[in-house]
Protein backbone atom coordinates (compact mmCIF):
# COMPACT_ATOMS: atom_id res chain seq x y z
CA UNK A 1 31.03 184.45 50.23
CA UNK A 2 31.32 184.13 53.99
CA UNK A 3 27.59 183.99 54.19
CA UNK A 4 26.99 181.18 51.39
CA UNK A 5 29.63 179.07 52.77
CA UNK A 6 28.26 178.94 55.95
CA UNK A 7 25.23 176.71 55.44
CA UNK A 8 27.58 174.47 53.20
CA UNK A 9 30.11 174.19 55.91
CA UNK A 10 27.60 172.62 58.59
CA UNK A 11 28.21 169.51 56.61
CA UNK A 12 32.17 169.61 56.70
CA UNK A 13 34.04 169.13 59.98
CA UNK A 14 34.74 172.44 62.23
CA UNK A 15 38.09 172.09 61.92
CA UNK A 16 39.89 171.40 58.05
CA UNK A 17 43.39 171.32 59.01
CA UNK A 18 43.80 173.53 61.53
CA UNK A 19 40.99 176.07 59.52
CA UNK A 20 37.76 177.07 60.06
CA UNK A 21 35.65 174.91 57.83
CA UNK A 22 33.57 177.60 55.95
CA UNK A 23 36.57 179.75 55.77
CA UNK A 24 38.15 176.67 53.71
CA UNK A 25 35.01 175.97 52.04
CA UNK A 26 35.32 179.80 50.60
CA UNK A 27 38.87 179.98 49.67
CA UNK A 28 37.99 176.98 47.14
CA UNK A 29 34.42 178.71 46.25
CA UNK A 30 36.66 181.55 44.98
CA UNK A 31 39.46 179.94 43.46
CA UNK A 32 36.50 177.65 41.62
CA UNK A 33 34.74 181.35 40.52
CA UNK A 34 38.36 182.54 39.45
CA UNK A 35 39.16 179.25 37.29
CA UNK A 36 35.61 179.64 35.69
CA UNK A 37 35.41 183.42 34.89
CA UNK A 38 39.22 182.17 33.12
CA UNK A 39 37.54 179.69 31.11
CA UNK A 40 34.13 181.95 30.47
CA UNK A 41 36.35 184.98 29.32
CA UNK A 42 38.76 182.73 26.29
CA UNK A 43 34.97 182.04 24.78
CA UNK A 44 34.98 184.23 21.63
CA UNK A 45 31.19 185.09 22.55
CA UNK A 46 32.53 186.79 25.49
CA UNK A 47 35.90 188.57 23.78
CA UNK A 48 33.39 190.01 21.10
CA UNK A 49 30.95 191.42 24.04
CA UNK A 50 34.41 193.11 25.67
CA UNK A 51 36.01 193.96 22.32
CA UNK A 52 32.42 195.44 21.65
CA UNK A 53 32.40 197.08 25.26
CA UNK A 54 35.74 198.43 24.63
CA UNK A 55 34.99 199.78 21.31
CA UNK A 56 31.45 201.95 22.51
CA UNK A 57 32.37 202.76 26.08
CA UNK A 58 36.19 202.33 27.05
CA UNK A 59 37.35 204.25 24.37
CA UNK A 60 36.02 207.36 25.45
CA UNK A 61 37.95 207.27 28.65
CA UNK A 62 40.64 209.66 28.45
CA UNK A 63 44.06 207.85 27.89
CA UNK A 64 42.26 204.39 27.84
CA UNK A 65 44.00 203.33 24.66
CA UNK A 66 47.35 204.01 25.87
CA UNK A 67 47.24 202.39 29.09
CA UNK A 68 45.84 199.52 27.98
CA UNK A 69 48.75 199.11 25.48
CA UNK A 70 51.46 199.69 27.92
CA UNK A 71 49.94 197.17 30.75
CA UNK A 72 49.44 194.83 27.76
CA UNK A 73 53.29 195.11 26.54
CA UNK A 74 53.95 194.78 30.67
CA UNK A 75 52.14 191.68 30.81
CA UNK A 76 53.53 190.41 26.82
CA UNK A 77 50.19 189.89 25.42
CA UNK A 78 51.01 190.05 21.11
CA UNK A 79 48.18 192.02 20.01
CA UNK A 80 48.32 194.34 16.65
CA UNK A 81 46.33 197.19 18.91
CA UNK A 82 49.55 197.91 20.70
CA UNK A 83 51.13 200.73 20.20
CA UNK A 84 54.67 200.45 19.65
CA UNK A 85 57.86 202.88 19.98
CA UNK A 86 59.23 204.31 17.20
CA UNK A 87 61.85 207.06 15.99
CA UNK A 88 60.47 209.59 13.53
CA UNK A 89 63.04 211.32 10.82
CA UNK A 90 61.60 214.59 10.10
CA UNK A 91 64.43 216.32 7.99
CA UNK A 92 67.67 216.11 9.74
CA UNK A 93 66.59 215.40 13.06
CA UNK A 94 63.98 212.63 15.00
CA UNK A 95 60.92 212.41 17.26
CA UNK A 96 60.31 209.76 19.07
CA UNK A 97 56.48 208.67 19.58
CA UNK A 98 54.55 206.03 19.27
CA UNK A 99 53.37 203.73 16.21
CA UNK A 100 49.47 203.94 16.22
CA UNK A 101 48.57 202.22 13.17
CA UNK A 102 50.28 201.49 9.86
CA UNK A 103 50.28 201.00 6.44
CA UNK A 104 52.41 200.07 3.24
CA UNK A 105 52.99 203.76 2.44
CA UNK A 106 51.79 205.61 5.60
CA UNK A 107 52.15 205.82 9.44
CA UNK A 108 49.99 206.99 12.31
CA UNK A 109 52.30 208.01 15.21
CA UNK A 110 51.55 209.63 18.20
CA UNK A 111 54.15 212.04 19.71
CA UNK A 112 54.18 212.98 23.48
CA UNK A 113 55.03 215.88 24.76
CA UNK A 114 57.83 215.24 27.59
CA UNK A 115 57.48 214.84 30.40
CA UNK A 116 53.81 213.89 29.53
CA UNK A 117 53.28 210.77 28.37
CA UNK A 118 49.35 211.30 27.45
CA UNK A 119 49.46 214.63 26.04
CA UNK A 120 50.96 215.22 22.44
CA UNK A 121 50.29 215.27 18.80
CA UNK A 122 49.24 213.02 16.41
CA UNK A 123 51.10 212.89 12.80
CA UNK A 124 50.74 211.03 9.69
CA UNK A 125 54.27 209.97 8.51
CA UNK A 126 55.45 208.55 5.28
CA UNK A 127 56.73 204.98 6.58
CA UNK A 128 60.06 205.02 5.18
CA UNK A 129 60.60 207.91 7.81
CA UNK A 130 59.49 205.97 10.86
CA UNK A 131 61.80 203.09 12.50
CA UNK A 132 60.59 201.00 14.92
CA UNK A 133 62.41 200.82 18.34
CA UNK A 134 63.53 197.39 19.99
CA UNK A 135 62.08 198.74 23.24
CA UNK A 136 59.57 197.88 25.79
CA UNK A 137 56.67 200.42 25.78
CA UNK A 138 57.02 200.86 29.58
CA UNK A 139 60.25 201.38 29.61
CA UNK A 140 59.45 203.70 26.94
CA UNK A 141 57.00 205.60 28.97
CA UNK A 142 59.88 206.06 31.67
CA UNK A 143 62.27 207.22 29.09
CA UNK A 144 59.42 209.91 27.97
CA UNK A 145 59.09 211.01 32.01
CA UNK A 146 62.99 211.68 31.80
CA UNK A 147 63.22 213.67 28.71
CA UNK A 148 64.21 210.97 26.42
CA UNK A 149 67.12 209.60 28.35
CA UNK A 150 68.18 206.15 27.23
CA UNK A 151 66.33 206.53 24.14
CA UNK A 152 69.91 207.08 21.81
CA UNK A 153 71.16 203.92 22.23
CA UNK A 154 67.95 201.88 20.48
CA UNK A 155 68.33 204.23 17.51
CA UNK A 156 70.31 202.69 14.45
């Protein structure tokens, strides 16, 4: 950026408050590419080419899915792709996993093995068995890396 600036900054005064001029003139080239790519990436055009992206190449990335759902429940973006926590009754006793997809009569959970939050099984559930947990899904992740601890107290 340095090196485009430069040629633009003969024109501005060596000095911009106490700053190099081209070193100004880059911080607001930058901050003017930032607010742009903002604006270019809430076009749908451009959400379909990631979605699509996502869809063909991303998901083949191992654990792709699952990261992106717990950086997206960091950052409290509402999407229906997340994956949320939930407590599994299987006879007289729970798993805990998480909610993969759903439907009136059936559930898709995925349950980790602990301490592993990436590795596990995936079940199909009848959906009166599964409960969904009031719980962030990092701090679900952390409860996973400690064996579950903290987990009791969001179960009804």
């Amino acid at each position: 950026m340095a090196k485009f600036s430069i040629p633009l900054s003969e024109r501005l005064p060596e000095k911009v408050l106490g700053f190099n001029g081209s070193m100004v003139l880059t911080i607001f080239i930058l901050i003017l590419i930032c607010f742009l790519s903002r604006l270019m990436f809430r076009s749908v055009w451009i959400q379909k080419k990631v979605d699509r992206l996502e869809k063909t190449l991303l998901i083949n990335i191992p654990g792709y899915s699952m990261i992106k759902s717990i950086t997206a429940d960091t950052l409290g973006a509402k999407s229906e792709e997340l994956m949320k926590p939930v407590a599994i009754r299987d006879g007289d006793t729970w798993n805990i996993g998480l909610l993969v997809e759903e439907s009136e009569k059936l559930c898709m959970v995925f349950i980790p093995d602990a301490p592993k939050y990436d590795a596990g099984e995936m079940r199909v559930v009848e959906a009166n068995n599964v409960q969904k947990l009031d719980i962030p899904t990092k701090n679900f992740i952390k409860a996973i890396k400690t064996f579950g601890k903290g987990i009791v107290q969001h179960l009804d």
